[in-house]
Protein backbone atom coordinates (compact mmCIF):
# COMPACT_ATOMS: atom_id res chain seq x y z
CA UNK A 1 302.19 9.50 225.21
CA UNK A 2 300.59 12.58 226.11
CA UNK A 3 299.56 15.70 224.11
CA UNK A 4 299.06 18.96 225.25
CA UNK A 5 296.87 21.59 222.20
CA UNK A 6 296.85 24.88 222.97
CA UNK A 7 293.96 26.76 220.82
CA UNK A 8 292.84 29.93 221.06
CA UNK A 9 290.43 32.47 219.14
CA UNK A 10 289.40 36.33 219.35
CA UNK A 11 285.41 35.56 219.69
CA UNK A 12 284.95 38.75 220.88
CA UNK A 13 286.56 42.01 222.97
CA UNK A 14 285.19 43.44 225.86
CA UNK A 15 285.45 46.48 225.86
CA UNK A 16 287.33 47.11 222.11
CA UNK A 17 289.61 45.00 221.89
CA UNK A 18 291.26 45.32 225.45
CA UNK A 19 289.73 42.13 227.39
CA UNK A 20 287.67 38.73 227.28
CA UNK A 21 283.85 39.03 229.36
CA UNK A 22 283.78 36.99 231.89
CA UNK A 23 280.43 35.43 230.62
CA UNK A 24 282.43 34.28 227.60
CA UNK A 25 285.30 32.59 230.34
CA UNK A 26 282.60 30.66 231.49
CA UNK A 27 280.63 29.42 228.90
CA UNK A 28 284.31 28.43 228.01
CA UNK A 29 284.25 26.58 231.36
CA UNK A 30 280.24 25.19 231.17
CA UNK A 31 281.72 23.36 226.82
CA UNK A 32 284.75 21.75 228.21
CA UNK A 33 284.07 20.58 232.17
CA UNK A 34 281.94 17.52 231.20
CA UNK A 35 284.92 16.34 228.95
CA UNK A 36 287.11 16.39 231.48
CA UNK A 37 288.20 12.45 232.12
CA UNK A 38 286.84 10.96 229.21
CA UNK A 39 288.04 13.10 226.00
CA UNK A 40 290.59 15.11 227.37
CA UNK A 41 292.66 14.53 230.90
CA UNK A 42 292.50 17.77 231.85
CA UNK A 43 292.06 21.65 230.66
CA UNK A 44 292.27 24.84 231.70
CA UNK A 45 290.96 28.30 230.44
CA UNK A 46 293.08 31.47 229.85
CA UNK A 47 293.02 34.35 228.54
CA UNK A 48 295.20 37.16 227.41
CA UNK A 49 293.79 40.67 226.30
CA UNK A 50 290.64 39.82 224.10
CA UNK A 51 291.98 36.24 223.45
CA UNK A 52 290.74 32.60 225.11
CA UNK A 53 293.00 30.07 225.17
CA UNK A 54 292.18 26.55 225.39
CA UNK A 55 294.62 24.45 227.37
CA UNK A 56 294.30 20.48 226.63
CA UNK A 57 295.98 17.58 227.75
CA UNK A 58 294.42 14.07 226.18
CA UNK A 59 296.01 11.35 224.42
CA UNK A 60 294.76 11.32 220.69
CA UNK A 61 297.60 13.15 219.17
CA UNK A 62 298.40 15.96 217.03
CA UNK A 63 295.65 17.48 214.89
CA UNK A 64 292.99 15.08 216.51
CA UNK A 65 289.58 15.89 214.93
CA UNK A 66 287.73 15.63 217.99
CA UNK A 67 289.83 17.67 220.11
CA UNK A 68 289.79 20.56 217.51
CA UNK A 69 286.07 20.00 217.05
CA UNK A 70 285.96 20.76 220.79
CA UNK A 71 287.83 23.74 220.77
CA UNK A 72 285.45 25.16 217.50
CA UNK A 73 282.29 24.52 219.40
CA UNK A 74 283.72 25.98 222.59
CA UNK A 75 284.28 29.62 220.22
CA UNK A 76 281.02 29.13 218.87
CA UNK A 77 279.66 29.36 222.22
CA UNK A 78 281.89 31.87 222.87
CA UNK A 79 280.78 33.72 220.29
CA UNK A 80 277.11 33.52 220.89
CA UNK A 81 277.54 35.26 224.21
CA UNK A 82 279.83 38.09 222.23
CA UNK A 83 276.72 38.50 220.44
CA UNK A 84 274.09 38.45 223.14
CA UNK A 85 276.36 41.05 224.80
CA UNK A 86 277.09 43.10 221.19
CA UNK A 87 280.49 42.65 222.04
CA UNK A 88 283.46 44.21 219.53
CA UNK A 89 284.40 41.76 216.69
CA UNK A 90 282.04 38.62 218.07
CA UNK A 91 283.31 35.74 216.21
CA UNK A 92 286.50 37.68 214.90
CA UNK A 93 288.65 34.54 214.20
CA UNK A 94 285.89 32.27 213.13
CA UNK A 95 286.80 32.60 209.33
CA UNK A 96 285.00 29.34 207.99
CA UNK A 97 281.36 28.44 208.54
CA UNK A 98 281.23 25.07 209.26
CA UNK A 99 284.41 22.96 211.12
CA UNK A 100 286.41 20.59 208.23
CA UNK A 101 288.61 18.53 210.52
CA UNK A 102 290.86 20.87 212.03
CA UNK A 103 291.07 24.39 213.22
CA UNK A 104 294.19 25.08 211.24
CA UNK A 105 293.37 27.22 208.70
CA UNK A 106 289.59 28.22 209.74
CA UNK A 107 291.45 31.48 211.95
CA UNK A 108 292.23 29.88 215.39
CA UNK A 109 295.62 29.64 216.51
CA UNK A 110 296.69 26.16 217.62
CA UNK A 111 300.40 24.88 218.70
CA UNK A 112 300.38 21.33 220.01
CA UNK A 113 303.46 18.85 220.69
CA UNK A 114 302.94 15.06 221.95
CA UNK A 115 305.42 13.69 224.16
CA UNK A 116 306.87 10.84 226.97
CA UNK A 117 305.78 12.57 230.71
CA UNK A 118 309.56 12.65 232.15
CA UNK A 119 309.79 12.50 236.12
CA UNK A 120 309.29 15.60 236.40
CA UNK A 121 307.63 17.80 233.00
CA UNK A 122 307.44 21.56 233.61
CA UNK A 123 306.04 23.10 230.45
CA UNK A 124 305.12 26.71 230.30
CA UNK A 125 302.66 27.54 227.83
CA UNK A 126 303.32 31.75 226.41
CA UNK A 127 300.08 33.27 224.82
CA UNK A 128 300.79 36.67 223.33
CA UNK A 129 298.36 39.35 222.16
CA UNK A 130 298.20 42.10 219.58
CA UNK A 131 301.24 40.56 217.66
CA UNK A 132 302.18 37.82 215.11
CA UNK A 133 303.77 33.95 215.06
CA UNK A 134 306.91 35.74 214.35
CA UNK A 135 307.07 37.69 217.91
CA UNK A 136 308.52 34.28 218.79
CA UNK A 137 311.74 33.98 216.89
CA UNK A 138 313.88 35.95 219.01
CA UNK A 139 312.89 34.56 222.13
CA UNK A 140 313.05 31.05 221.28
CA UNK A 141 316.40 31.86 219.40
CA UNK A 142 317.57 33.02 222.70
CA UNK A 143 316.27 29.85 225.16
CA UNK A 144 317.85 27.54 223.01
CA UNK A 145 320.88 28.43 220.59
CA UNK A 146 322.26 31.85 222.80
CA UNK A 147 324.63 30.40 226.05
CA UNK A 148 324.10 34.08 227.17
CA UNK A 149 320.60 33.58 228.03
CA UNK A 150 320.95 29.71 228.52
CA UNK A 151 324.10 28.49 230.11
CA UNK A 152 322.87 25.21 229.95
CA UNK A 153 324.33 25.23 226.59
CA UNK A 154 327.71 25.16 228.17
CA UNK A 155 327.65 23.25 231.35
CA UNK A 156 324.80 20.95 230.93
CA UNK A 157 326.24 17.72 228.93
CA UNK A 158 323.35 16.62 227.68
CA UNK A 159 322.45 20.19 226.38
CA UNK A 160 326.09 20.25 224.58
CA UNK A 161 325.05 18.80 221.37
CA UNK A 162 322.44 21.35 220.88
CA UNK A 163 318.81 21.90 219.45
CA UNK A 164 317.26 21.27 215.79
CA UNK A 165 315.48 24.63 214.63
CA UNK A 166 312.53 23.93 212.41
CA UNK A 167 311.20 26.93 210.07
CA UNK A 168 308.31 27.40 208.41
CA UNK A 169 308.36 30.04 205.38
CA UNK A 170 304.81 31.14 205.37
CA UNK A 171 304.57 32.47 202.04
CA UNK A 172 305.80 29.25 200.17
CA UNK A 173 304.46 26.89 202.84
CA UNK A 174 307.21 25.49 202.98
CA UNK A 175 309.60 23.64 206.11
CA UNK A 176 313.46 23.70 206.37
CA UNK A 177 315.55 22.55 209.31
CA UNK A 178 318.78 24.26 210.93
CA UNK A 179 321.06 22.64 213.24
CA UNK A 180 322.44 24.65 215.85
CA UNK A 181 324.94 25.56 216.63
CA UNK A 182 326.65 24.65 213.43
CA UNK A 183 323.78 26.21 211.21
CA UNK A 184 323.86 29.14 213.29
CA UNK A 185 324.36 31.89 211.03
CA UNK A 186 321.86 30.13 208.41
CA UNK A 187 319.33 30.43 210.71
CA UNK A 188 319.36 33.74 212.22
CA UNK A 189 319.39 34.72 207.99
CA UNK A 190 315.92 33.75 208.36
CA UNK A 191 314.59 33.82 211.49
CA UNK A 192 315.54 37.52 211.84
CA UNK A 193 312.78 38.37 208.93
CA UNK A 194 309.78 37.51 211.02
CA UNK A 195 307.24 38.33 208.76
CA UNK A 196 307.87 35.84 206.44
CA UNK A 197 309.95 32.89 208.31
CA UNK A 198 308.47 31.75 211.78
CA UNK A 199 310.02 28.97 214.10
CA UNK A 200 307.86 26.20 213.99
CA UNK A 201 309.48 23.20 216.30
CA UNK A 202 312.46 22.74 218.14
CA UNK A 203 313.70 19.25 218.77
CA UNK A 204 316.96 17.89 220.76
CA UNK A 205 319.31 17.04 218.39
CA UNK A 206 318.54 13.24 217.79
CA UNK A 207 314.77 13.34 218.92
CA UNK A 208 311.40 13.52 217.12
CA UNK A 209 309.77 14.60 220.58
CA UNK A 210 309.63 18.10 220.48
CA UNK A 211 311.00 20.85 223.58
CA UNK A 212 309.40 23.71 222.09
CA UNK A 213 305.88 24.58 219.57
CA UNK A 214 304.58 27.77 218.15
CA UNK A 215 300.92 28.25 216.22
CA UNK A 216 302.31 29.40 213.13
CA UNK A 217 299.20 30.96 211.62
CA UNK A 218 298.57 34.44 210.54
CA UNK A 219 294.86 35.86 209.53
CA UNK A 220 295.40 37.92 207.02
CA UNK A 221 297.72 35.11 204.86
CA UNK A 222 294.40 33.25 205.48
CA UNK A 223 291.48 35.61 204.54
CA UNK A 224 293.31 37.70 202.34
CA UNK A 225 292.83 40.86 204.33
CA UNK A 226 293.44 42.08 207.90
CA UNK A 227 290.94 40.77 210.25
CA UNK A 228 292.58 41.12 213.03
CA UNK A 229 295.75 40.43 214.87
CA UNK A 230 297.27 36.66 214.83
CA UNK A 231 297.65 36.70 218.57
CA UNK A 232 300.34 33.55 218.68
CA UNK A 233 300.60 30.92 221.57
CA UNK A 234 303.93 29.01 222.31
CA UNK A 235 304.35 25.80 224.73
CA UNK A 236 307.91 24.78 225.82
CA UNK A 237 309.36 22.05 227.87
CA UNK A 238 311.78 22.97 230.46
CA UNK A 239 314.65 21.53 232.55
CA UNK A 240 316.22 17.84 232.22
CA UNK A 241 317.98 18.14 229.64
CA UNK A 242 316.15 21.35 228.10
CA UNK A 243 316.32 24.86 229.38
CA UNK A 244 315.50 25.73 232.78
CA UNK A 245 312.33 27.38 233.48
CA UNK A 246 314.73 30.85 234.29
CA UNK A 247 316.28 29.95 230.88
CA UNK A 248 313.03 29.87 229.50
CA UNK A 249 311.62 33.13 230.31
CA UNK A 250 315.21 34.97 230.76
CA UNK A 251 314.42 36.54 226.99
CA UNK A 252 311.85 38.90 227.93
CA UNK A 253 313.53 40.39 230.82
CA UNK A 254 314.23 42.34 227.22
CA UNK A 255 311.86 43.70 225.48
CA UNK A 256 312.01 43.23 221.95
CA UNK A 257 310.05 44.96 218.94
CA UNK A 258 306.80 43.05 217.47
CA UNK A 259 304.84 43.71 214.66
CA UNK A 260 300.71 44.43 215.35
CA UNK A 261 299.96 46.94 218.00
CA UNK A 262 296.90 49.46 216.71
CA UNK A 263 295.16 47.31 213.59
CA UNK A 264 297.80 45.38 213.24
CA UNK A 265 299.95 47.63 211.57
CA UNK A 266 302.97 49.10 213.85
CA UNK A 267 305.95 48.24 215.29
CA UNK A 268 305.88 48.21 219.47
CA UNK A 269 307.75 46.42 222.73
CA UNK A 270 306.48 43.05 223.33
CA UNK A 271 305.50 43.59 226.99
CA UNK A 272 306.07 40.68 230.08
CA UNK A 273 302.51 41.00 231.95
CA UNK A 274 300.89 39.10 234.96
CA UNK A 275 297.90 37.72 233.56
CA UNK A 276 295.89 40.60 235.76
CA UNK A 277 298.03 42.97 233.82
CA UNK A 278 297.15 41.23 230.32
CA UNK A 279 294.48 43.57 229.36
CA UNK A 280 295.77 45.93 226.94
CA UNK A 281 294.30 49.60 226.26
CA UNK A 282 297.05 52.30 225.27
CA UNK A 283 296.76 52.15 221.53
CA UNK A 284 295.30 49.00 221.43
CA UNK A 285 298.39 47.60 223.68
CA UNK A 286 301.49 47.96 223.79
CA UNK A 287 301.10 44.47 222.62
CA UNK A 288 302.12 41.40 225.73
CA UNK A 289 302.57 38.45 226.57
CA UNK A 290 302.05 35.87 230.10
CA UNK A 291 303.48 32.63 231.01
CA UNK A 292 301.67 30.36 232.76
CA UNK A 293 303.55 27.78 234.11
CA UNK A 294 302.80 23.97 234.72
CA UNK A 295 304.10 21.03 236.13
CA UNK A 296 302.23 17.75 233.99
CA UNK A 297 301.39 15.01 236.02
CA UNK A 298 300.30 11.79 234.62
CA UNK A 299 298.39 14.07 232.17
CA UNK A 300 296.77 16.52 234.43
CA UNK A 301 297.90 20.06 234.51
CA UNK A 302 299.43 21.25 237.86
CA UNK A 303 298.95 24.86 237.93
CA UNK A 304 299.07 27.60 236.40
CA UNK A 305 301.66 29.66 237.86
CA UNK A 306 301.52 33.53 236.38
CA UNK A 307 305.66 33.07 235.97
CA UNK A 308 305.12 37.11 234.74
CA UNK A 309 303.81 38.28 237.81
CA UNK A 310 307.35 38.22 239.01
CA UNK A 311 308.45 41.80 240.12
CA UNK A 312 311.73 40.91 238.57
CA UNK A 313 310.38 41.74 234.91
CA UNK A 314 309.22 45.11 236.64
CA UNK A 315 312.65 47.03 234.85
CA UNK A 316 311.28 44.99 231.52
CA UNK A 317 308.24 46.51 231.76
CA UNK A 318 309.53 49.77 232.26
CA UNK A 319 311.95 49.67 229.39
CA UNK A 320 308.92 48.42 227.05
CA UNK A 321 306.82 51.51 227.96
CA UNK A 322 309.68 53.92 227.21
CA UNK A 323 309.97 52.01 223.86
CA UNK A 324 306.10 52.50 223.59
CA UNK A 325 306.54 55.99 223.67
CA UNK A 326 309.43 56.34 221.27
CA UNK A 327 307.52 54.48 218.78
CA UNK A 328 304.16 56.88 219.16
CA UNK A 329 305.94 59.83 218.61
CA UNK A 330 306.56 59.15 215.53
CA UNK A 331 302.99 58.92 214.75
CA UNK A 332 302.13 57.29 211.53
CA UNK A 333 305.48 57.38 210.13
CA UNK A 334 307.74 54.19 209.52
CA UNK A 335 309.21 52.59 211.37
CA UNK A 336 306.39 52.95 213.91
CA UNK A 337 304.05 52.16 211.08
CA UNK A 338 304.80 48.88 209.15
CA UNK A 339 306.42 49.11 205.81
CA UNK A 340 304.16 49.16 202.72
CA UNK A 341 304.73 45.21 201.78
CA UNK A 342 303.51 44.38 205.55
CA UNK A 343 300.42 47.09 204.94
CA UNK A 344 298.57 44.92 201.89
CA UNK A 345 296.95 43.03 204.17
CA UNK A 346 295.02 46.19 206.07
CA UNK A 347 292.92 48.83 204.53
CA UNK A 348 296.37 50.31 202.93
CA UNK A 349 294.84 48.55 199.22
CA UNK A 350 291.40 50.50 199.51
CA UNK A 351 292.77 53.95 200.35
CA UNK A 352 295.42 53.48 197.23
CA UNK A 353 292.60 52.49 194.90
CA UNK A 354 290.58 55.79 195.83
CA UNK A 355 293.16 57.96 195.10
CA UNK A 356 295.47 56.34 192.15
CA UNK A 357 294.03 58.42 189.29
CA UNK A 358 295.98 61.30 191.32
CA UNK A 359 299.14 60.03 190.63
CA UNK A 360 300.46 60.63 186.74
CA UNK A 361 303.74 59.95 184.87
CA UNK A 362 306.82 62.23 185.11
């Protein structure tokens, strides 16, 4: 069985918080090549605006302690070089000290599945940037419960009996399951506040092996304050059975709106980009996402292929810009801004303090 870990970390922006240095890429590089072939099978390094992404195949399961020990001393390293080069928020996501076992919960983002190689495994691994775990819901609602995106759904028998939804409620820590598409309408109940309720897993109805996983974690739950944006990465399993990689990416060919953007508090279009195009700068975005697809062979990842780079998501792009600037005119008035409830979390608290004794009973 393999596993593939995808981990990732904002060690540090160059410049702001637009894009990663390529010093950082390859000190990155310089941590993981010599355990290429003995702990893992194979890696890869990515990178989307002022996020890297570490991209693991190796067999010793989810939540392995020496895999995610990897991945924190490859962003401490990462996050010495921020420093040497006074790089923006050096060690941003780096919320603990010392490692305790796993990443989760210490500010990296990590989504991981272990599986049977099939024949043939395309998986295409989504990182995202200047947005949170819940950017994912609609998409992944889309790929594998909507037969308007995913036909498959229809004519594929062995797609007919449909997919097992897990959710996570992040406020109660707590996991429910919703079969689809019986559960349907239960489901989208949730899923459609993304703040709160992120989609964790989904699993082929009658399978523990996983076709789709999300990192589920969000900073500020974690630290108590905004620290930055959650950044989320996403790995699904494509075709056989599952969607088809055109399935797969068919639900950004509309752009949908994510919360983060400028310090993490506004509403804008989650963007398709080519990884060349991943470097975000207008306001701090608009906030995007690439796809870099794989084929996995015998462990080793074939690839990537920038699936974005496609000039067919050109009319996506341009309807996400003209969302871009419908949300900026309205400046920093909601719904461009987030609600109060989703403003605790930033600097929203402090300013209230300083100016409560203005407020007095009527």
């Amino acid at each position: 069985m393999v596993t593939i870990s995808v981990i990732k970390a904002d060690t540090g922006g160059f410049v702001g918080h637009t894009s990663v240095h390529p010093d950082m890429l390859g000190r990155a590089e310089d941590l993981l090549s010599p355990q290429r072939g003995s702990l893992l099978i194979d890696y890869r390094v990515a990178h989307v605006g002022d996020d890297i992404a570490l991209i693991m195949t190796h067999t010793r399961g989810l939540e392995s302690e020496d895999i995610h020990r990897l991945a924190w001393d490859v962003f401490q390293g990462t996050t010495a070089v921020a420093k040497e080069l006074n790089l923006y928020g050096a060690g941003q996501d780096i919320l603990a000290d010392s490692f305790s076992g796993t990443v989760k919960g210490l500010g990296p983002g990590c989504a991981e599945m272990s599986f049977e190689e099939r024949a043939s495994e395309p998986v295409i691994v989504f990182l995202a940037d200047k947005t949170s775990p819940g950017a994912w819901n609609l998409p992944i609602y889309r790929m594998f419960a909507d037969p308007f995106t995913t036909p498959g759904l229809v004519i594929d028998p062995k797609m007919h009996d449909g997919f097992v939804f897990e959710v996570l409620d992040l406020m109660e820590n707590r996991v429910a399951r919703f079969s689809c598409p019986e559960d349907m309408y239960d489901l989208l109940l949730f899923i459609g506040a993304p703040s709160r309720y992120v989609v964790r897993r989904v699993l082929p109805r009658g399978s523990e092996e996983p076709a789709c996983a999300t990192s589920t974690q969000r900073l500020s739950l974690i630290a108590g304050r905004y620290v930055g944006k959650d950044d989320p990465v996403m790995i699904v399993r494509c075709q056989s059975g599952l969607p088809a990689v055109g399935e797969v990416l068919e639900p950004f060919a509309r752009p949908m709106l994510v919360t983060g953007w400028m310090r993490g508090s506004h509403y804008g279009p989650l963007m398709p980009v080519s990884v060349d195009d991943a470097t975000p700068s207008r306001f701090d975005g608009p906030p995007r996402v690439v796809a870099l697809g794989f084929q996995i062979a015998a462990g080793k990842l074939i690839g990537p292929r920038d699936l974005f780079a496609d000039p067919a998501f050109d009319p996506a792009r341009r309807t996400a810009l003209e969302l871009a600037d419908t949300m900026r005119s309205l400046g920093p008035f909601e719904p461009h801004r987030l609600p109060l409830d989703e403003m605790e979390y930033t600097t929203m608290p402090e300013v209230l303090k300083r100016v409560e004794k203005r407020f007095t009973s009527v």
